[in-house]
Protein backbone atom coordinates (compact mmCIF):
# COMPACT_ATOMS: atom_id res chain seq x y z
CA UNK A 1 75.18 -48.09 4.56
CA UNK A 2 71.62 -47.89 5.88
CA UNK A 3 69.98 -44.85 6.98
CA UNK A 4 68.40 -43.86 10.30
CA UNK A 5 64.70 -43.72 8.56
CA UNK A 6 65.90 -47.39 7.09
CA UNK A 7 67.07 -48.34 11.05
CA UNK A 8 63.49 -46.86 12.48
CA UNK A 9 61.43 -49.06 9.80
CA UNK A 10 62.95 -52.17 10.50
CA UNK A 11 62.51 -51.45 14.31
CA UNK A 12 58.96 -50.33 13.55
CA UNK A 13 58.26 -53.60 11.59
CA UNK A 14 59.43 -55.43 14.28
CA UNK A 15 56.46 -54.19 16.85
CA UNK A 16 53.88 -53.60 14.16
CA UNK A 17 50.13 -54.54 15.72
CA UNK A 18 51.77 -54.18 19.60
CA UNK A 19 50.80 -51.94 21.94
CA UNK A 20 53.30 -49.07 22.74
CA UNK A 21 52.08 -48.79 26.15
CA UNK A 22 49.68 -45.95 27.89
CA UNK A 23 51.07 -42.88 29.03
CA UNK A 24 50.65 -40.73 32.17
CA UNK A 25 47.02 -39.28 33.18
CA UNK A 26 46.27 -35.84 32.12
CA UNK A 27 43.58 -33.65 33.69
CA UNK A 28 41.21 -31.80 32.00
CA UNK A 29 40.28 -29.11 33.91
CA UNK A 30 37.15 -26.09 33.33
CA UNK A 31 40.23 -23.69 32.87
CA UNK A 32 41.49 -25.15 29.22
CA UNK A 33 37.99 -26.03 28.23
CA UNK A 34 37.12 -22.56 28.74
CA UNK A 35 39.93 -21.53 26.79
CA UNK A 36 39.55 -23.78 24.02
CA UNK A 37 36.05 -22.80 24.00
CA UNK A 38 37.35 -19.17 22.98
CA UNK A 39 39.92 -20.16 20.80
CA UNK A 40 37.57 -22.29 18.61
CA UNK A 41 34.55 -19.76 19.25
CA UNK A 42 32.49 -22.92 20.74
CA UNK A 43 31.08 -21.72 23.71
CA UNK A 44 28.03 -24.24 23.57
CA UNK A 45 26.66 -24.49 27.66
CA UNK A 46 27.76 -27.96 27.39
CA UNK A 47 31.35 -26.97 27.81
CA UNK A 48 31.39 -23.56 29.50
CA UNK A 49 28.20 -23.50 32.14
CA UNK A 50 28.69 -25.78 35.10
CA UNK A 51 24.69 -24.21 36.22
CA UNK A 52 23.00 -25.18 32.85
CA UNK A 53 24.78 -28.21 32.64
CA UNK A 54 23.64 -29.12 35.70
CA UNK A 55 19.86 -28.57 34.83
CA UNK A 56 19.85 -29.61 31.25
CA UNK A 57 22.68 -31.55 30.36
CA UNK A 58 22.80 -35.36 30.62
CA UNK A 59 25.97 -35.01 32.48
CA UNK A 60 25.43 -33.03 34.83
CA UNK A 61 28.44 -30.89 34.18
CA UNK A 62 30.91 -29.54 31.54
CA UNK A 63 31.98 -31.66 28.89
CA UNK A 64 35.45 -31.38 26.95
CA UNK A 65 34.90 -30.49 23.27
CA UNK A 66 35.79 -33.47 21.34
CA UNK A 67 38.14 -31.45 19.17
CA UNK A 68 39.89 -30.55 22.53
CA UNK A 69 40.34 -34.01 23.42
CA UNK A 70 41.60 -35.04 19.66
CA UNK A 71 43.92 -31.68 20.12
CA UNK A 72 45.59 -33.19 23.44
CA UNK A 73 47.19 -36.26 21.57
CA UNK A 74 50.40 -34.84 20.86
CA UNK A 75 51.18 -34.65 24.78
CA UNK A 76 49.53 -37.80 25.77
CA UNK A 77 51.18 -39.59 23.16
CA UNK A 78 54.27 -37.57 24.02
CA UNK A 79 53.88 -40.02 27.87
CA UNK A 80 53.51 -43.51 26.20
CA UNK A 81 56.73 -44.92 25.55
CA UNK A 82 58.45 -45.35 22.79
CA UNK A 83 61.85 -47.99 21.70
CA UNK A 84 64.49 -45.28 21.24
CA UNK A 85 66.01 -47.15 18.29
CA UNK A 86 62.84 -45.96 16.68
CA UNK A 87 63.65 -42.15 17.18
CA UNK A 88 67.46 -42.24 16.50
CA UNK A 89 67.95 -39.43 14.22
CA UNK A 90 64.98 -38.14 13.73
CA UNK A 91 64.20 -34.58 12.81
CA UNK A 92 60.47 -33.87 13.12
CA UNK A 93 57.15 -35.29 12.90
CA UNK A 94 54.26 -33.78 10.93
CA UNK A 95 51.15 -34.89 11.54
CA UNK A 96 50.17 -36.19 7.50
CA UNK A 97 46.06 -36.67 9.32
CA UNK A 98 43.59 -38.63 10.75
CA UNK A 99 42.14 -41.75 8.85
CA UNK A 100 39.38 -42.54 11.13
CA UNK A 101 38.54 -40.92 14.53
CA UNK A 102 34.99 -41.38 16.53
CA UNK A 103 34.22 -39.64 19.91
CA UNK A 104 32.71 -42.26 21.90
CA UNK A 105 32.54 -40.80 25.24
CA UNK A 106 32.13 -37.55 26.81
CA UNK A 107 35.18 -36.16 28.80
CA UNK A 108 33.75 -34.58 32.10
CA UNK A 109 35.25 -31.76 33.69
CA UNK A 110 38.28 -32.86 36.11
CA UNK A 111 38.43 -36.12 34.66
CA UNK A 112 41.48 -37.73 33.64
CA UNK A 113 42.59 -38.93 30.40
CA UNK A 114 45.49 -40.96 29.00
CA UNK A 115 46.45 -42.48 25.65
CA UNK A 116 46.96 -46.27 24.85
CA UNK A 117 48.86 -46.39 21.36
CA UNK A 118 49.41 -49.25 18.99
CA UNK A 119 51.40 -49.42 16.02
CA UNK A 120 49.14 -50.22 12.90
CA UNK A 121 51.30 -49.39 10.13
CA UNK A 122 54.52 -48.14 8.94
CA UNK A 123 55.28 -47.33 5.38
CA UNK A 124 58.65 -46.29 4.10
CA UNK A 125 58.54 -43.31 1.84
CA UNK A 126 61.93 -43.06 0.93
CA UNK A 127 65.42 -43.82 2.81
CA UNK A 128 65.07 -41.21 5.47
CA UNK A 129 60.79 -40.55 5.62
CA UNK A 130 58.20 -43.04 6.99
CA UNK A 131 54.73 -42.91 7.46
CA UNK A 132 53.21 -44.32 10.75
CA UNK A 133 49.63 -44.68 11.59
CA UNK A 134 48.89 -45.58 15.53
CA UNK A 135 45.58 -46.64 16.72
CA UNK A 136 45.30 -44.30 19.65
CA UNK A 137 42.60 -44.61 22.45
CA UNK A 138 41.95 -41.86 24.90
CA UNK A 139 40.51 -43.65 28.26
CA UNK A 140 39.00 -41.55 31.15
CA UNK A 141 40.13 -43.14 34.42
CA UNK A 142 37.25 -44.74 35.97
CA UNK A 143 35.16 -45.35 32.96
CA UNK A 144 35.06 -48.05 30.93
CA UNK A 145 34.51 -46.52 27.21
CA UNK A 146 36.89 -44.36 26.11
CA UNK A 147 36.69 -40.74 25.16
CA UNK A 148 37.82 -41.30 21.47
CA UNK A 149 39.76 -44.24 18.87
CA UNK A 150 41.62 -42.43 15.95
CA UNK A 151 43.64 -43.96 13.35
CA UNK A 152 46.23 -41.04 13.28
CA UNK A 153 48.74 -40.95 10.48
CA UNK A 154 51.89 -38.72 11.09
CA UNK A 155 55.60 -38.60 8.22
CA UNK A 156 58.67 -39.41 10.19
CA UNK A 157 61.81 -37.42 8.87
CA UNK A 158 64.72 -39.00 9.66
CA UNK A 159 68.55 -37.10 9.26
């Protein structure tokens, strides 16, 4: 009898190299920059001073920290959808790391971001653990670079 991690490989397999979809926009507002700002003790003026921003930065205004923007993945990847077959008995994810990421665009205050996921690999570890690495892009609506590409690797326990 096959598992559910042996079910959620073969399903992954399947759709290996295809695009999972993009999920719902997400606003990044001054309020959680701020706040990340404290958390991570990064208060550069880039991120926290809409006044010097607007007289020295290139912007014009706040910028996200790029570690903010990598730290919102879970819940925009939580938006783009996903086969169910894939998640049939699962019990958690842990995120096993990043193999690659690059910022490649500044996220301005109030903008809006989403993530656009494809499946890039998916190894089985044993019967009921796989390891899945998406290629996620972060877009900003309205631009046409987006704020970061990672190659993120998470461990899929299965019951």
């Amino acid at each position: 009898m096959t598992t559910n991690g042996e079910n959620a490989y073969a399903v992954l397999q399947a759709a290996l190299g295809q695009s999972q979809g993009a999920g719902e926009w997400f606003q990044v507002d001054q309020k959680r920059i701020n706040e990340f700002a404290e958390v991570t003790e990064d208060r550069q003026f880039i991120h926290v001073d809409p006044e010097q921003c607007a007289q020295l930065s290139p912007w014009g205004v706040p910028i996200a920290h790029g570690f903010l923007t990598l730290s919102l993945l879970t819940p925009l990847l939580a938006s783009v959808p996903q086969d169910p077959k894939s998640l049939e008995g699962i019990l958690m994810g842990v995120n096993y790391g990043f193999d690659k990421v690059r910022f490649v665009s500044p996220v301005k205050v109030d903008s809006k971001i989403r993530a656009n996921s494809v499946l890039s690999a998916v190894e089985q570890k044993d019967p009921n653990t796989l390891q899945v690495t998406r290629t996620v892009t972060v877009e900003i609506e309205g631009e046409t670079k987006p704020a970061l590409v990672a190659e993120w690797v998470t461990r899929l326990v299965y019951g």
